[in-house]
C-alpha atoms as a PDB file:
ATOM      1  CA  UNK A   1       8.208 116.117-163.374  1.00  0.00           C
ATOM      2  CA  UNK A   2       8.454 119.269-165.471  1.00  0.00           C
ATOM      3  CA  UNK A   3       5.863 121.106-167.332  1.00  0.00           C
ATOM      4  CA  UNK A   4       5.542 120.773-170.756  1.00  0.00           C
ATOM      5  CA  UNK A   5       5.705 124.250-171.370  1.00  0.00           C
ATOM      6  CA  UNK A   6       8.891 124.038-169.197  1.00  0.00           C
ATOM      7  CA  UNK A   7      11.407 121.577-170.197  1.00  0.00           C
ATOM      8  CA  UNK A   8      14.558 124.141-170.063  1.00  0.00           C
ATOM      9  CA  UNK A   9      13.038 125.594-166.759  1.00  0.00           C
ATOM     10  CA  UNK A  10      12.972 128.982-168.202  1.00  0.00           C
ATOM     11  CA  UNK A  11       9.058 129.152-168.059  1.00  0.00           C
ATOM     12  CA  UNK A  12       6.397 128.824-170.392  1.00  0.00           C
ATOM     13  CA  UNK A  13       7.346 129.332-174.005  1.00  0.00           C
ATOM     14  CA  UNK A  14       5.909 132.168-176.278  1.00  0.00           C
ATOM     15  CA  UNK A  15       3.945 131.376-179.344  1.00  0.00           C
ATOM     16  CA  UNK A  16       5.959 132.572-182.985  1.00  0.00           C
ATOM     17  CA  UNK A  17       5.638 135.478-183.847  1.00  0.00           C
ATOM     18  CA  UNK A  18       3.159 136.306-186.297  1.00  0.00           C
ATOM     19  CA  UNK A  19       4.833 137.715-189.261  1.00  0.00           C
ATOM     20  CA  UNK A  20       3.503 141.274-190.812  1.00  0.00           C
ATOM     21  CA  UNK A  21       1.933 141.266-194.265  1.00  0.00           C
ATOM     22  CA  UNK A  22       5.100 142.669-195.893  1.00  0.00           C
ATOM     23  CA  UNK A  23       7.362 139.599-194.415  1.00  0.00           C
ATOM     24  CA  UNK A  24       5.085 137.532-195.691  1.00  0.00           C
ATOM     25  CA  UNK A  25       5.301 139.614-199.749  1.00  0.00           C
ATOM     26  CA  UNK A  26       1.401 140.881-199.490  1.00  0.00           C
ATOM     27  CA  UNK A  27       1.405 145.033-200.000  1.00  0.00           C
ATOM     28  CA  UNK A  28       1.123 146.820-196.768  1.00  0.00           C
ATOM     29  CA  UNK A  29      -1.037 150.270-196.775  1.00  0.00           C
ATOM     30  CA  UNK A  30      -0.926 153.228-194.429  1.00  0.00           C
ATOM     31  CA  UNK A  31      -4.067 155.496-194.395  1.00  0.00           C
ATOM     32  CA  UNK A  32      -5.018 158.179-192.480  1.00  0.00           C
ATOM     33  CA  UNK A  33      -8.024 158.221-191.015  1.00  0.00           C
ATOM     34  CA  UNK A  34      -8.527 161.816-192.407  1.00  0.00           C
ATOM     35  CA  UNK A  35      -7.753 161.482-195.788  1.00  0.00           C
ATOM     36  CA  UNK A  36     -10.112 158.028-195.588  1.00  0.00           C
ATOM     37  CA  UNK A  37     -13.225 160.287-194.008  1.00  0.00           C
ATOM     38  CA  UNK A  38     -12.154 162.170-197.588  1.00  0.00           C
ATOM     39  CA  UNK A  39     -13.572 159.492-199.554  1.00  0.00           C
ATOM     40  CA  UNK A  40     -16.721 157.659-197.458  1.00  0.00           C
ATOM     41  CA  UNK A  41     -18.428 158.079-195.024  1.00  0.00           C
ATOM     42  CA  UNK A  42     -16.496 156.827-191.573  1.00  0.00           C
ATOM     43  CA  UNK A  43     -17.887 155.476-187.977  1.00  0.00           C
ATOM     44  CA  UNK A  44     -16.803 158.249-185.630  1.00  0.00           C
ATOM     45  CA  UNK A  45     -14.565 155.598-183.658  1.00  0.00           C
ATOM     46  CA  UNK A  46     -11.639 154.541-185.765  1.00  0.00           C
ATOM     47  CA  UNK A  47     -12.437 150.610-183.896  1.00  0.00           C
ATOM     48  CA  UNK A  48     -15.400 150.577-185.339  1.00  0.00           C
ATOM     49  CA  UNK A  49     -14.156 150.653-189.046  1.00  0.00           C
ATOM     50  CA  UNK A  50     -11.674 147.825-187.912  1.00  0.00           C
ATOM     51  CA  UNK A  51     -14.694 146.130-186.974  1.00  0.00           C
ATOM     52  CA  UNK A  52     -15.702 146.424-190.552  1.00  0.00           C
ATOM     53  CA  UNK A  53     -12.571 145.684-191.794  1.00  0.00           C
ATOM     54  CA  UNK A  54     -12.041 142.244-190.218  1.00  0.00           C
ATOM     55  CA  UNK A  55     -15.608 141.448-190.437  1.00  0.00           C
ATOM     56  CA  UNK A  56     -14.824 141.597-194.707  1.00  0.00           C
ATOM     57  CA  UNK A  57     -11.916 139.483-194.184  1.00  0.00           C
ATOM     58  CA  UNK A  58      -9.446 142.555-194.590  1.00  0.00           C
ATOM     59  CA  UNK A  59      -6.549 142.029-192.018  1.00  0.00           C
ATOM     60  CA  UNK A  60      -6.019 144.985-189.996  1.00  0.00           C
ATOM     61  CA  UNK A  61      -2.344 144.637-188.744  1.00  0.00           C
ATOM     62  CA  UNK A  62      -2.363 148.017-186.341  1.00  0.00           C
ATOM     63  CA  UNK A  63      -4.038 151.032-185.698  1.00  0.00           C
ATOM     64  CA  UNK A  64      -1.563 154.211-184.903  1.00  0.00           C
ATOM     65  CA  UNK A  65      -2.605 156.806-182.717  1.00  0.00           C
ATOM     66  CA  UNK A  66      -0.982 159.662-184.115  1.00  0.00           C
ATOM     67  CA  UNK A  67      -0.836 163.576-181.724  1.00  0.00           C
ATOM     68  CA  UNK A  68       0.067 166.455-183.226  1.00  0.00           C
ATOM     69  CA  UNK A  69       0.090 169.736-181.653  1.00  0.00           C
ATOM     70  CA  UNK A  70      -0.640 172.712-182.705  1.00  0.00           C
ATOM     71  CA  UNK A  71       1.417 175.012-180.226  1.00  0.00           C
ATOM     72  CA  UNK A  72       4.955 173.927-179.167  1.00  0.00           C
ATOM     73  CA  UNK A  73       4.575 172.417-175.714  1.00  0.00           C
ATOM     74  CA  UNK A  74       6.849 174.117-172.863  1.00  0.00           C
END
Protein backbone atom coordinates (compact mmCIF):
# COMPACT_ATOMS: atom_id res chain seq x y z
CA UNK A 1 0.00 0.00 0.00
CA UNK A 2 1.30 3.47 -0.80
CA UNK A 3 2.12 6.28 1.43
CA UNK A 4 -0.05 8.94 1.85
CA UNK A 5 2.38 11.38 1.06
CA UNK A 6 2.95 9.17 -2.06
CA UNK A 7 0.01 8.37 -4.07
CA UNK A 8 1.66 9.40 -7.64
CA UNK A 9 4.95 7.65 -6.44
CA UNK A 10 6.87 10.75 -6.98
CA UNK A 11 7.70 11.10 -3.17
CA UNK A 12 6.51 13.09 -0.47
CA UNK A 13 4.71 16.25 -1.46
CA UNK A 14 5.92 19.85 -0.54
CA UNK A 15 3.84 22.11 1.57
CA UNK A 16 2.41 25.58 -0.59
CA UNK A 17 4.31 27.95 -0.80
CA UNK A 18 3.96 30.67 1.51
CA UNK A 19 3.15 33.73 -0.36
CA UNK A 20 5.33 37.14 0.31
CA UNK A 21 3.60 40.12 1.89
CA UNK A 22 3.31 41.94 -1.46
CA UNK A 23 1.33 38.78 -3.14
CA UNK A 24 -0.71 38.88 -0.51
CA UNK A 25 -1.39 43.37 -1.06
CA UNK A 26 0.39 44.24 2.54
CA UNK A 27 3.44 47.00 1.78
CA UNK A 28 6.77 45.38 1.70
CA UNK A 29 9.88 47.54 3.19
CA UNK A 30 13.59 47.26 2.52
CA UNK A 31 15.93 48.82 5.19
CA UNK A 32 19.33 48.85 5.62
CA UNK A 33 20.67 47.96 8.55
CA UNK A 34 22.85 51.17 8.41
CA UNK A 35 20.53 53.68 7.74
CA UNK A 36 18.23 51.80 10.69
CA UNK A 37 21.43 52.08 13.32
CA UNK A 38 20.74 55.97 11.96
CA UNK A 39 17.68 56.21 13.86
CA UNK A 40 17.89 53.76 17.27
CA UNK A 41 19.88 52.17 18.85
CA UNK A 42 20.54 48.44 17.14
CA UNK A 43 21.72 44.87 18.72
CA UNK A 44 25.13 44.40 17.13
CA UNK A 45 23.77 41.07 15.39
CA UNK A 46 21.26 41.92 12.73
CA UNK A 47 19.29 38.25 14.21
CA UNK A 48 18.90 39.70 17.14
CA UNK A 49 16.65 42.67 15.94
CA UNK A 50 14.63 39.91 14.01
CA UNK A 51 14.27 38.47 17.28
CA UNK A 52 12.62 41.67 18.25
CA UNK A 53 10.83 41.97 15.32
CA UNK A 54 8.87 38.69 15.41
CA UNK A 55 8.66 38.77 19.06
CA UNK A 56 6.22 42.28 18.31
CA UNK A 57 4.36 40.38 15.83
CA UNK A 58 6.22 42.21 12.85
CA UNK A 59 6.82 39.52 10.07
CA UNK A 60 10.27 39.47 8.99
CA UNK A 61 10.13 37.90 5.42
CA UNK A 62 14.23 37.83 4.80
CA UNK A 63 17.29 39.16 5.89
CA UNK A 64 19.92 40.06 2.87
CA UNK A 65 23.43 39.83 3.40
CA UNK A 66 24.68 42.43 1.30
CA UNK A 67 29.17 42.66 0.42
CA UNK A 68 30.50 45.42 -0.98
CA UNK A 69 34.04 45.98 -1.62
CA UNK A 70 35.95 48.59 -1.43
CA UNK A 71 38.90 47.65 -3.90
CA UNK A 72 38.08 45.83 -7.19
CA UNK A 73 38.89 42.18 -6.58
CA UNK A 74 41.54 40.58 -9.15
Amino acid sequence: MADSNDMNGSGPQRPPRRRTAAEQGEIAMRVPYSWLGEMIELPSDPADLVAEFIRTGTEVESVDTVVSYSQPMC
